[in-house]
PDB file of N, CA and C in Angstrom:
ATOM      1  N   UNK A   1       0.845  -1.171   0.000  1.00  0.00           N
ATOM      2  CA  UNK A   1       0.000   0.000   0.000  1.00  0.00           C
ATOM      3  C   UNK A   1       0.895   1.240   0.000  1.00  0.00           C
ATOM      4  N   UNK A   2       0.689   2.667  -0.576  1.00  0.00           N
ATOM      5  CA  UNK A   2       1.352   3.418  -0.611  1.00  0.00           C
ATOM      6  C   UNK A   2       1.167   3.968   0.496  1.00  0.00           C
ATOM      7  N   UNK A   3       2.005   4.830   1.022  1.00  0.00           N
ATOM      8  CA  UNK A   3       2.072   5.888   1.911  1.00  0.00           C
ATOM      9  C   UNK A   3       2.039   7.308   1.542  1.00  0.00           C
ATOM     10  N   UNK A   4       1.111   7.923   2.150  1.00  0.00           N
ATOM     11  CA  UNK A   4       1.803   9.722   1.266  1.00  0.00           C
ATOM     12  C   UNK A   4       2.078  10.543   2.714  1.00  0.00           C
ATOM     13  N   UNK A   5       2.434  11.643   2.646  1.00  0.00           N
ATOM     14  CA  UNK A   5       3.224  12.507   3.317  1.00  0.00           C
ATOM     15  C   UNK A   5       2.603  13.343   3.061  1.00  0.00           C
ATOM     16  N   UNK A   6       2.609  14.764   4.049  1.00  0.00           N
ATOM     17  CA  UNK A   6       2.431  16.072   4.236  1.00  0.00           C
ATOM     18  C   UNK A   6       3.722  16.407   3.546  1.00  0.00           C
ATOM     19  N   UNK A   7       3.803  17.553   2.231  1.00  0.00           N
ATOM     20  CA  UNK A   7       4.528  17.905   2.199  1.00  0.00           C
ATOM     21  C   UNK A   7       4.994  19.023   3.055  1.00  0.00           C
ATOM     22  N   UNK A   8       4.021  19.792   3.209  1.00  0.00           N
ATOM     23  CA  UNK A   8       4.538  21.281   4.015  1.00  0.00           C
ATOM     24  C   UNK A   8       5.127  20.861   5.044  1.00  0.00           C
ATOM     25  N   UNK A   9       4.787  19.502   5.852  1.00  0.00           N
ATOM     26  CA  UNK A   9       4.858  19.296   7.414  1.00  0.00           C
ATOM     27  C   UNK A   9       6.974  19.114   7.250  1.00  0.00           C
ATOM     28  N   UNK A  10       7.057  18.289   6.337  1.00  0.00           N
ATOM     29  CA  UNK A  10       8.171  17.655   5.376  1.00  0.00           C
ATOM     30  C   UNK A  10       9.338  19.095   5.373  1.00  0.00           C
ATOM     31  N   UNK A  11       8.521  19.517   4.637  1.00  0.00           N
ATOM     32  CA  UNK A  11       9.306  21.024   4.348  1.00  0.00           C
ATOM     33  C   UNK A  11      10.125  22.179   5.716  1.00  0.00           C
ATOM     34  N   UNK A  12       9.146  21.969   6.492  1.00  0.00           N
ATOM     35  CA  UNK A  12       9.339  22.733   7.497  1.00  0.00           C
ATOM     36  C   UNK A  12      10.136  21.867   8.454  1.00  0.00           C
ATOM     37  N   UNK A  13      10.293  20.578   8.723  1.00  0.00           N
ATOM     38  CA  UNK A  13      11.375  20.014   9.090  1.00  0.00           C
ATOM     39  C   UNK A  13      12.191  20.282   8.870  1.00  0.00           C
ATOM     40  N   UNK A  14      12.774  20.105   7.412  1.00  0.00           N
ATOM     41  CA  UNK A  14      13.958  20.022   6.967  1.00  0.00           C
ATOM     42  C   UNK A  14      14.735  21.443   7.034  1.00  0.00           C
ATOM     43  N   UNK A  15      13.496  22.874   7.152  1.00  0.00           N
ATOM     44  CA  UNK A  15      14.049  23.918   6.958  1.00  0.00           C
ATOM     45  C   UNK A  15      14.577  23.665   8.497  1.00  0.00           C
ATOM     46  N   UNK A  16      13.846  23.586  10.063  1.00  0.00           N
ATOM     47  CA  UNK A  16      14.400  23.213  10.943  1.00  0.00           C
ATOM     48  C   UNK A  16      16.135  22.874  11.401  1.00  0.00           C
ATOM     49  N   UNK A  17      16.112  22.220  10.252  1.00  0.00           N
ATOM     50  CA  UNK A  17      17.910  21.022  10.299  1.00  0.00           C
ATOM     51  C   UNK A  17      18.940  22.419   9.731  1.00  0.00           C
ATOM     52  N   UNK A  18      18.438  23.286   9.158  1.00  0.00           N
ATOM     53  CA  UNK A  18      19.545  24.196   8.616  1.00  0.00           C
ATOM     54  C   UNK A  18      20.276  24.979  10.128  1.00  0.00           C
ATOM     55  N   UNK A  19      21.467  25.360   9.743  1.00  0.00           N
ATOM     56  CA  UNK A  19      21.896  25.904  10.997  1.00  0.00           C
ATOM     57  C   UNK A  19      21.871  27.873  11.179  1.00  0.00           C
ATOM     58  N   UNK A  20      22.521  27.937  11.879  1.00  0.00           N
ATOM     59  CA  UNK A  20      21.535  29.497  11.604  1.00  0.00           C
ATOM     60  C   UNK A  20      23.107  30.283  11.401  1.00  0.00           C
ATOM     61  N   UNK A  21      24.003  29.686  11.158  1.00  0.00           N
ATOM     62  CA  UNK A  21      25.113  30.050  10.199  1.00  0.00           C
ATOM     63  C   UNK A  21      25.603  29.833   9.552  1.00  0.00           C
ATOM     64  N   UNK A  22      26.095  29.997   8.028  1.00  0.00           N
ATOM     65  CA  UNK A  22      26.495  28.510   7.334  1.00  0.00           C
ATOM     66  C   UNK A  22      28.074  29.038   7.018  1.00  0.00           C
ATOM     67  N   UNK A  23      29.172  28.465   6.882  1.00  0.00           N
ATOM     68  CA  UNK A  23      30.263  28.750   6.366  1.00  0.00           C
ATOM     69  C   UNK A  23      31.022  27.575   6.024  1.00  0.00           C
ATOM     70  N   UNK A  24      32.200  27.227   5.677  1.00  0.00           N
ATOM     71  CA  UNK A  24      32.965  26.571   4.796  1.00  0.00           C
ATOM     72  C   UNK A  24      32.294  24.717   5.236  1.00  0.00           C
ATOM     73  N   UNK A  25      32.693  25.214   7.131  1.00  0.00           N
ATOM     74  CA  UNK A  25      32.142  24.066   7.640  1.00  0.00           C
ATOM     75  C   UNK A  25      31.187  23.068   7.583  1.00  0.00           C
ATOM     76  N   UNK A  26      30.042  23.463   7.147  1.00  0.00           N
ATOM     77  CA  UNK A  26      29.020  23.150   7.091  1.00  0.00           C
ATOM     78  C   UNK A  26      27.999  23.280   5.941  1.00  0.00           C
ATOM     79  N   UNK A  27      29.163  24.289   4.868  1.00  0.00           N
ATOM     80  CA  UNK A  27      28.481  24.397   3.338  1.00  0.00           C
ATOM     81  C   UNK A  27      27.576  22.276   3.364  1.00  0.00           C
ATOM     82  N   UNK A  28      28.715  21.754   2.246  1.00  0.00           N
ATOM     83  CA  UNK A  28      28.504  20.321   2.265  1.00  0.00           C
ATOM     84  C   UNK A  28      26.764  20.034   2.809  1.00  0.00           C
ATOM     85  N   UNK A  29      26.742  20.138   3.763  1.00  0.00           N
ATOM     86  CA  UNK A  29      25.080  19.828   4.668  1.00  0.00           C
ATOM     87  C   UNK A  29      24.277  20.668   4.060  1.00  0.00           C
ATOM     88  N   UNK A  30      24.165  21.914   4.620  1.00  0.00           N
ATOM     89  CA  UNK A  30      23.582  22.705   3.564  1.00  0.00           C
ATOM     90  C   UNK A  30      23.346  22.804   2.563  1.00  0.00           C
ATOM     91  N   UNK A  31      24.059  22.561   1.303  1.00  0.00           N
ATOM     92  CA  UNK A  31      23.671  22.034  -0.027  1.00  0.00           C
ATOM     93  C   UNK A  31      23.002  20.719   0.142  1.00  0.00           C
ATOM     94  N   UNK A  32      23.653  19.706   1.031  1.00  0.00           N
ATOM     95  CA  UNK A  32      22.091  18.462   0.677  1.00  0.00           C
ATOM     96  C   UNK A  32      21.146  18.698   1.222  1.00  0.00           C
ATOM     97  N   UNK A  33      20.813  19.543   2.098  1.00  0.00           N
ATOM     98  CA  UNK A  33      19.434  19.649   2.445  1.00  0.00           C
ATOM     99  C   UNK A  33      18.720  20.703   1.436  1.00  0.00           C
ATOM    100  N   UNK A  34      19.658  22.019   0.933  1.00  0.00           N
ATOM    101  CA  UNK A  34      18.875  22.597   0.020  1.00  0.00           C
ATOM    102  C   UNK A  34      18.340  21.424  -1.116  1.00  0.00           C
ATOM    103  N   UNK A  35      18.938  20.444  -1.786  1.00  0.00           N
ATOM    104  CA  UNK A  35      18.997  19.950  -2.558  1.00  0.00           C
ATOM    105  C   UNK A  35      17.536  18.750  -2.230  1.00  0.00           C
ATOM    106  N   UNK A  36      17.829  18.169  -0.990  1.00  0.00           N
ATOM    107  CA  UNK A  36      16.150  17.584  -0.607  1.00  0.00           C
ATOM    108  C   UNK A  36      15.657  18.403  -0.716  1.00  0.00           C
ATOM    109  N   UNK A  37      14.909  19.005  -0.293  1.00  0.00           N
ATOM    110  CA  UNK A  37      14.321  20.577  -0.191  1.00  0.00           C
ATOM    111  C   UNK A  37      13.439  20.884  -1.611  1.00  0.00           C
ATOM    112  N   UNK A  38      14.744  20.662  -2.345  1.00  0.00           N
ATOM    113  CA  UNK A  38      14.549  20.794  -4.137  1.00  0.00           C
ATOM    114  C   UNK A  38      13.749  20.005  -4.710  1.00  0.00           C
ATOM    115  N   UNK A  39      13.976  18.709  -4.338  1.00  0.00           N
ATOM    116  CA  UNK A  39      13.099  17.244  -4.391  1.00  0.00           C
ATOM    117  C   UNK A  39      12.088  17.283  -3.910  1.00  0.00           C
ATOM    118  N   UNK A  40      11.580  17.589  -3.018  1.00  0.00           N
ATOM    119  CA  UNK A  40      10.443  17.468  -2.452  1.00  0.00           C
ATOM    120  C   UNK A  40       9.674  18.332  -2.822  1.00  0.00           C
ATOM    121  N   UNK A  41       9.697  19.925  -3.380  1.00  0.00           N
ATOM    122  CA  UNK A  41       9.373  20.666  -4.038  1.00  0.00           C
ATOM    123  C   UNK A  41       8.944  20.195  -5.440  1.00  0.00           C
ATOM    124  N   UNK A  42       9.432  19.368  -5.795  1.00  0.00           N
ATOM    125  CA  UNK A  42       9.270  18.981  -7.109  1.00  0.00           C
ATOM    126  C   UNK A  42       8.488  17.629  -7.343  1.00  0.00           C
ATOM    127  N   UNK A  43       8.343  17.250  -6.065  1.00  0.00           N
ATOM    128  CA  UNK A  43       7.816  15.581  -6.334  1.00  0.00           C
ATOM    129  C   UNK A  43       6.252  15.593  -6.921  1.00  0.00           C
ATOM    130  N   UNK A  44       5.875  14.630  -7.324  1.00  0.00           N
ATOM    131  CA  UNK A  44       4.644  14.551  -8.265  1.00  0.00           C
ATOM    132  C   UNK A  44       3.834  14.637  -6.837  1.00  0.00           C
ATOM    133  N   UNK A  45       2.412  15.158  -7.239  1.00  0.00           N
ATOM    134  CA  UNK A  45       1.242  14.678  -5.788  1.00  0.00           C
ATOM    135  C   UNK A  45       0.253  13.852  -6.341  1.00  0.00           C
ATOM    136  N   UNK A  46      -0.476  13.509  -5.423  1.00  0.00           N
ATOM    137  CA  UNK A  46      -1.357  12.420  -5.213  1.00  0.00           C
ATOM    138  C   UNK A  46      -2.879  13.474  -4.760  1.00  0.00           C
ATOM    139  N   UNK A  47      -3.739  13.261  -5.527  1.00  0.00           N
ATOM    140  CA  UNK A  47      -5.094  13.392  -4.811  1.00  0.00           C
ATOM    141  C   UNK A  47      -5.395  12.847  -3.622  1.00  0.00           C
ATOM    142  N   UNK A  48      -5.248  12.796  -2.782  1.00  0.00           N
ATOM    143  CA  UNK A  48      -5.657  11.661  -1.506  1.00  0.00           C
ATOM    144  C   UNK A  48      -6.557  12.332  -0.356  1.00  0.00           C
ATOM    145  N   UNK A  49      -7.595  11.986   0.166  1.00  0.00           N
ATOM    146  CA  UNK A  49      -8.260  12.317   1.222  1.00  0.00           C
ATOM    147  C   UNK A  49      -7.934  11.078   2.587  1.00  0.00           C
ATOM    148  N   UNK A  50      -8.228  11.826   3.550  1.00  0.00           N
ATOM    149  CA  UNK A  50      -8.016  11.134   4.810  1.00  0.00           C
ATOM    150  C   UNK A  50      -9.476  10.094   4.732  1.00  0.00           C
ATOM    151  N   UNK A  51      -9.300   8.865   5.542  1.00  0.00           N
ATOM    152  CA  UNK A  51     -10.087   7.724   5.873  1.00  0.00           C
ATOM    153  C   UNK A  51     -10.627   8.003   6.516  1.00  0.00           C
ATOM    154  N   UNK A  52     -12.155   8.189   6.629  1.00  0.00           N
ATOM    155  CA  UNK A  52     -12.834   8.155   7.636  1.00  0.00           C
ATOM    156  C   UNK A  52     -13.629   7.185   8.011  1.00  0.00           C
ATOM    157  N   UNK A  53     -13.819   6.377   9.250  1.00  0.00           N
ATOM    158  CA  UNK A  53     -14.325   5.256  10.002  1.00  0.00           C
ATOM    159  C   UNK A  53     -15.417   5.513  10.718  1.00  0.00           C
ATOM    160  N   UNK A  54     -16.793   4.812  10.072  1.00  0.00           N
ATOM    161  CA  UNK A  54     -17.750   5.143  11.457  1.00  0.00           C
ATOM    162  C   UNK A  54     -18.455   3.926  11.370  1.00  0.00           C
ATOM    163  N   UNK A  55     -19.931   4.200  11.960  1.00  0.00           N
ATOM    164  CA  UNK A  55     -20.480   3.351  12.132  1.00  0.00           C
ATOM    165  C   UNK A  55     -22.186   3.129  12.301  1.00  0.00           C
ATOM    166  N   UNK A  56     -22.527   2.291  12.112  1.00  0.00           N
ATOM    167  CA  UNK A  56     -24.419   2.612  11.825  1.00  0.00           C
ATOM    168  C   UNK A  56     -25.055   2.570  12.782  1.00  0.00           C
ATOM    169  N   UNK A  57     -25.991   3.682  13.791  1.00  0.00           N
ATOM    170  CA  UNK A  57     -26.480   3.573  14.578  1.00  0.00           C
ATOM    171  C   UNK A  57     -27.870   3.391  14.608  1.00  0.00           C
ATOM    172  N   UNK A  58     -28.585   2.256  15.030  1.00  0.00           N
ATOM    173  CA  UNK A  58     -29.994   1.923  14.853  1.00  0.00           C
ATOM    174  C   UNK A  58     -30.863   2.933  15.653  1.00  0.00           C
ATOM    175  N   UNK A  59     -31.859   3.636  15.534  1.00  0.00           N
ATOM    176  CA  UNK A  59     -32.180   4.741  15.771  1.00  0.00           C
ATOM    177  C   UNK A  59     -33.768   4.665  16.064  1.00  0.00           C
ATOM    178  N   UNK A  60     -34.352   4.738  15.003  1.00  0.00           N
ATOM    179  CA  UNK A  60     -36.288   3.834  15.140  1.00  0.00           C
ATOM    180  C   UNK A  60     -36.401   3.094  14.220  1.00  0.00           C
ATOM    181  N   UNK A  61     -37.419   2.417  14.265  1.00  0.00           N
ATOM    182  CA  UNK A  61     -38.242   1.410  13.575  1.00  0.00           C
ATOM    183  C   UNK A  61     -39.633   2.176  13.353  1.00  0.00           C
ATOM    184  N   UNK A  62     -40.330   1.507  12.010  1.00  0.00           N
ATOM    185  CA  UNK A  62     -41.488   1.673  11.800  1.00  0.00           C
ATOM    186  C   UNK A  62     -41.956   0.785  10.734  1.00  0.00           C
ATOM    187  N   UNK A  63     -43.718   0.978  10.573  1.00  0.00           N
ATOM    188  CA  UNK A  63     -44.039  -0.193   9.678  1.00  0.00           C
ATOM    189  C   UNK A  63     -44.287   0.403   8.517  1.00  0.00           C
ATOM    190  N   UNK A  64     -43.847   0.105   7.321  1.00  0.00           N
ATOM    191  CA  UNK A  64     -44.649   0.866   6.381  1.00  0.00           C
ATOM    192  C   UNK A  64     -45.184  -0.254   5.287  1.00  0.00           C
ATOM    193  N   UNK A  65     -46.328  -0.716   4.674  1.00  0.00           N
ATOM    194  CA  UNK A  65     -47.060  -1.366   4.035  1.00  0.00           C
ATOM    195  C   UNK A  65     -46.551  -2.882   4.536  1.00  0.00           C
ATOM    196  N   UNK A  66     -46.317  -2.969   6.018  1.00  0.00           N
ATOM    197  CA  UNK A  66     -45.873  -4.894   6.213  1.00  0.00           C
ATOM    198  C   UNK A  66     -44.558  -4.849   6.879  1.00  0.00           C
ATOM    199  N   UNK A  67     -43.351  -3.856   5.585  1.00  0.00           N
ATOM    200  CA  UNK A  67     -42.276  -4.067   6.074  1.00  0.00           C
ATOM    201  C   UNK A  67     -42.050  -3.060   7.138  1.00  0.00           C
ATOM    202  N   UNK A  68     -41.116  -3.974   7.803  1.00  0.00           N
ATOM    203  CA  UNK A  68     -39.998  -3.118   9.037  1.00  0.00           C
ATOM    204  C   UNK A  68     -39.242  -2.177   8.377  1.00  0.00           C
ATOM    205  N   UNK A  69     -39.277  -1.091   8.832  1.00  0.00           N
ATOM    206  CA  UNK A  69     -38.469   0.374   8.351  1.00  0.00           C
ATOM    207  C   UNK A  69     -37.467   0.216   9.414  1.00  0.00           C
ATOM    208  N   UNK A  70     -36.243   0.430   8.984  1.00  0.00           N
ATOM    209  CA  UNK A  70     -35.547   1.171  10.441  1.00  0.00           C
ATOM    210  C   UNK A  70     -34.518   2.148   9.916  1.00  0.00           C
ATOM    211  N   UNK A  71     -34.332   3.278  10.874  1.00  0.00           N
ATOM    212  CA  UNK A  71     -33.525   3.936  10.552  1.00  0.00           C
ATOM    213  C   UNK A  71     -32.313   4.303  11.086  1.00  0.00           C
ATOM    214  N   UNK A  72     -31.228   4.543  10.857  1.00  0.00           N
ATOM    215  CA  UNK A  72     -29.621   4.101  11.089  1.00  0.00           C
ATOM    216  C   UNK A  72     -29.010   5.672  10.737  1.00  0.00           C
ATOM    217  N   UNK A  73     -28.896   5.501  11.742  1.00  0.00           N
ATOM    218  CA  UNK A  73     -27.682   7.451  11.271  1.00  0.00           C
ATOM    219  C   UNK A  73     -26.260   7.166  11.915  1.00  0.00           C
ATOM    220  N   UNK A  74     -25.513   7.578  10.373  1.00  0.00           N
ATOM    221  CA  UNK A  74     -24.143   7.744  10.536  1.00  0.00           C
ATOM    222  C   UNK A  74     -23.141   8.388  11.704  1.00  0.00           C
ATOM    223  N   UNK A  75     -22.595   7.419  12.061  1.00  0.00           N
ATOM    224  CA  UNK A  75     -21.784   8.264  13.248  1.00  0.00           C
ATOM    225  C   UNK A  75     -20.846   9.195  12.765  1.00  0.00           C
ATOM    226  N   UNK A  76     -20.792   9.230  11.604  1.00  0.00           N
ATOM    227  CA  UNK A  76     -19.602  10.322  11.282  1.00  0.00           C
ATOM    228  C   UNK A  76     -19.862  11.757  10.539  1.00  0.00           C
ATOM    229  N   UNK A  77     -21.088  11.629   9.861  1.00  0.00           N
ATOM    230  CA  UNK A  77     -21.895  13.094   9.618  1.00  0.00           C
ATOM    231  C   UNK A  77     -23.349  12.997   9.879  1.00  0.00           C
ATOM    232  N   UNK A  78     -23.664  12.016  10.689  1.00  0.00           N
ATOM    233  CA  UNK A  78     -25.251  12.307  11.315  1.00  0.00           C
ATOM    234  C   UNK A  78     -26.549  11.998  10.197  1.00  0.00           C
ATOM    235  N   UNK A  79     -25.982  11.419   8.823  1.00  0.00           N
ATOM    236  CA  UNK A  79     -26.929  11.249   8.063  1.00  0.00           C
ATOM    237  C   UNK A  79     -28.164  10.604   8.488  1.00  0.00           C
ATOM    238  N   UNK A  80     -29.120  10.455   8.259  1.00  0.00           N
ATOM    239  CA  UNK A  80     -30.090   9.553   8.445  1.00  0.00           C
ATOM    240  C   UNK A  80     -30.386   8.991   7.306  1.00  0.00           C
ATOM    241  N   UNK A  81     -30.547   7.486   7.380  1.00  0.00           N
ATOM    242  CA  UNK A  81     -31.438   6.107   6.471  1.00  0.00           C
ATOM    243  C   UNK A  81     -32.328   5.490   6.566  1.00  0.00           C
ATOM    244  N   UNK A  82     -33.505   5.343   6.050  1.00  0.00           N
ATOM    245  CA  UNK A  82     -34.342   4.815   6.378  1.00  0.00           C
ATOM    246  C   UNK A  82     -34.233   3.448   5.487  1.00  0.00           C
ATOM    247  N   UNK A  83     -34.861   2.408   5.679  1.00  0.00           N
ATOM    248  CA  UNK A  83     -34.577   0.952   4.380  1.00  0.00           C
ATOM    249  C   UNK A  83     -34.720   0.006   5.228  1.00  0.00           C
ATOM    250  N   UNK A  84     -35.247  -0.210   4.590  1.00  0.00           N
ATOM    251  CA  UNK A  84     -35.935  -1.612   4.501  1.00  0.00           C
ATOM    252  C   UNK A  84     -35.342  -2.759   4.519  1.00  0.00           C
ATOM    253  N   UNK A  85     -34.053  -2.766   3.743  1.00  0.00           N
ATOM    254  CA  UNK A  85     -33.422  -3.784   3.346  1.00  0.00           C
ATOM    255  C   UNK A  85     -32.166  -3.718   3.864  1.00  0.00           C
ATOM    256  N   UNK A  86     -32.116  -3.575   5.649  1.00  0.00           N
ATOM    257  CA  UNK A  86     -31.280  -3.042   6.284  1.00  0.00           C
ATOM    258  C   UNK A  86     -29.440  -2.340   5.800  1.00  0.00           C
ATOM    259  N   UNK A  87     -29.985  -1.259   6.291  1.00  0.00           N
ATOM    260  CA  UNK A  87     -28.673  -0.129   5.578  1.00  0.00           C
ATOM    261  C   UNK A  87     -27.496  -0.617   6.186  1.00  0.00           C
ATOM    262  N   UNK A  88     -27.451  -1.377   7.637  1.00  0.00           N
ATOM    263  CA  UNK A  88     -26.519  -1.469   8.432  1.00  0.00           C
ATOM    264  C   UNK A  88     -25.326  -1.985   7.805  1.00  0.00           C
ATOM    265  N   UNK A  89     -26.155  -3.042   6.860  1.00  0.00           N
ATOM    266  CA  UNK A  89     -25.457  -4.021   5.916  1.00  0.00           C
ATOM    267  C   UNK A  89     -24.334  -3.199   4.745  1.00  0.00           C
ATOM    268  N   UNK A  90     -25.278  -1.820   4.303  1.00  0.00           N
ATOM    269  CA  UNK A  90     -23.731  -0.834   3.667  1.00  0.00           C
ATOM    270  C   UNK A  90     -22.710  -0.741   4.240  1.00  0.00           C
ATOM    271  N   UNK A  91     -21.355  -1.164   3.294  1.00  0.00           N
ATOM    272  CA  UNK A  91     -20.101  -0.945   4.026  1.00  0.00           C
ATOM    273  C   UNK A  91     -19.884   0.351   4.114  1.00  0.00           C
ATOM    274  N   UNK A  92     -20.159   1.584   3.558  1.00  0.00           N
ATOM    275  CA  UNK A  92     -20.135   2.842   3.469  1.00  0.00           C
ATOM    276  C   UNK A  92     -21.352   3.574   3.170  1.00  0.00           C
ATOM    277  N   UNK A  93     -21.024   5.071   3.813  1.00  0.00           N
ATOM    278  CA  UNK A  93     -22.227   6.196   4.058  1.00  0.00           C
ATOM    279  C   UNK A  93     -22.406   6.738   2.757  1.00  0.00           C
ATOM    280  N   UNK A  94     -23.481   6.530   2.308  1.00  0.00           N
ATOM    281  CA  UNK A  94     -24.081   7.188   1.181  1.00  0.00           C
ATOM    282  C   UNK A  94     -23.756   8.876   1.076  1.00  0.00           C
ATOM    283  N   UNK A  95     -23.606   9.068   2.365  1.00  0.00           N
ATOM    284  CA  UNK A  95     -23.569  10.627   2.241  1.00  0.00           C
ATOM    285  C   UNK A  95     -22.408  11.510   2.461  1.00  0.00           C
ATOM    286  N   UNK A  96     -21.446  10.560   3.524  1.00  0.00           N
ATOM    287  CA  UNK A  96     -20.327  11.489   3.409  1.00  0.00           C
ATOM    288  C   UNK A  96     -19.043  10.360   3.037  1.00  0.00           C
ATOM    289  N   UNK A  97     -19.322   9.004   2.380  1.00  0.00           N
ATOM    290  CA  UNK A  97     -18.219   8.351   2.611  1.00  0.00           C
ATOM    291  C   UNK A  97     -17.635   7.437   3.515  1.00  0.00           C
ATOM    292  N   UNK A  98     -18.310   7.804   4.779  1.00  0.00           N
ATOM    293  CA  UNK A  98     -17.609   6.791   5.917  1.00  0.00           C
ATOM    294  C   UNK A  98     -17.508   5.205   5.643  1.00  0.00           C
ATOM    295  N   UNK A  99     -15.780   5.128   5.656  1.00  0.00           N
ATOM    296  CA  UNK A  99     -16.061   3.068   5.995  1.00  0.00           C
ATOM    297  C   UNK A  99     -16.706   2.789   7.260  1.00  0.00           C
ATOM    298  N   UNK A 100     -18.023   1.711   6.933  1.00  0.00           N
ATOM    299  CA  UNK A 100     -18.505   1.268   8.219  1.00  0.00           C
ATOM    300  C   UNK A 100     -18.061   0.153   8.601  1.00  0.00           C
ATOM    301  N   UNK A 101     -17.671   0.290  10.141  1.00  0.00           N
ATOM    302  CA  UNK A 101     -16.325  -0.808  10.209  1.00  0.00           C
ATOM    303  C   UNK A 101     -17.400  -1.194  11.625  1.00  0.00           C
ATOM    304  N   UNK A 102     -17.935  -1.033  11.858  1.00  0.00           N
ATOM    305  CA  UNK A 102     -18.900  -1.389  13.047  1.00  0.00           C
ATOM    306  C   UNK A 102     -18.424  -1.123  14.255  1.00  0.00           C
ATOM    307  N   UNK A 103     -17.451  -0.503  14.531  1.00  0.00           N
ATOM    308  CA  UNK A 103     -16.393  -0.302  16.034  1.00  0.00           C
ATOM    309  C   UNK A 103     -17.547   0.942  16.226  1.00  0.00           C
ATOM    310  N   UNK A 104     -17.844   0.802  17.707  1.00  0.00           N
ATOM    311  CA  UNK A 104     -18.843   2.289  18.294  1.00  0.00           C
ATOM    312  C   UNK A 104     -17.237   3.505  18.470  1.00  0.00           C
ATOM    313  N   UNK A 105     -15.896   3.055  19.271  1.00  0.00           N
ATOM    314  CA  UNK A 105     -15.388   4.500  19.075  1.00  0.00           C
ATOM    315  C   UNK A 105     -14.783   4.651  17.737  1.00  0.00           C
ATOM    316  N   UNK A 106     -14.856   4.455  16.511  1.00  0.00           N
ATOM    317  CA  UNK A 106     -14.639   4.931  15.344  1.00  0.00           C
ATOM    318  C   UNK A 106     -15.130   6.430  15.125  1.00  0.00           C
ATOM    319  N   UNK A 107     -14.612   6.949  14.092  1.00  0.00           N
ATOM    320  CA  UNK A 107     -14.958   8.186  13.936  1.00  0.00           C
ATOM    321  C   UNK A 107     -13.784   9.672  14.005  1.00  0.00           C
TER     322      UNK A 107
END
């Protein structure tokens, strides 16, 4: 599986490592970190959003023509579902995305 990175978080490290004088001594370092610096500036990006984990909370029931209604709201943006053909069973929120992983502290 890939991993991605904050670049800014990345960036501001590395500016961190510079020393707050540079001369003959310490040129050498200084050029490889300008030079990461350079790289990382330049690296391709990735579209990626963060994972979000929640979970289906059974909420009411009702009858409508026979069948059992129930309704299930998302722990992670509060959606509400109503269905018949129990929603619980979606691995994910119709509405904002959430994987439903069934853990109650998810989220």
């Amino acid at each position: 599986m890939a991993e991605y990175i904050d670049r800014d978080t990345l960036k501001d490290r590395i500016a961190g490592f510079v020393p707050p004088f540079i001369d003959e001594s310490n040129r050498a370092y200084v050029d490889g970190l300008t030079d990461a610096y350079t790289l990382i500036c330049q690296a391709p990006v990735a579209d990626v959003r963060p994972v979000v984990r929640g979970h289906w909370i059974g909420t009411k029931e009702a009858e409508d023509m026979g069948d059992i209604m129930k309704e299930f709201t998302c722990s992670a943006c509060g959606c509400c579902e109503w269905d018949c053909t129990e929603s619980e069973s979606f691995n994910f929120c119709p509405n904002c995305g959430a994987q439903m992983t069934g853990g109650e502290d998810d989220v």
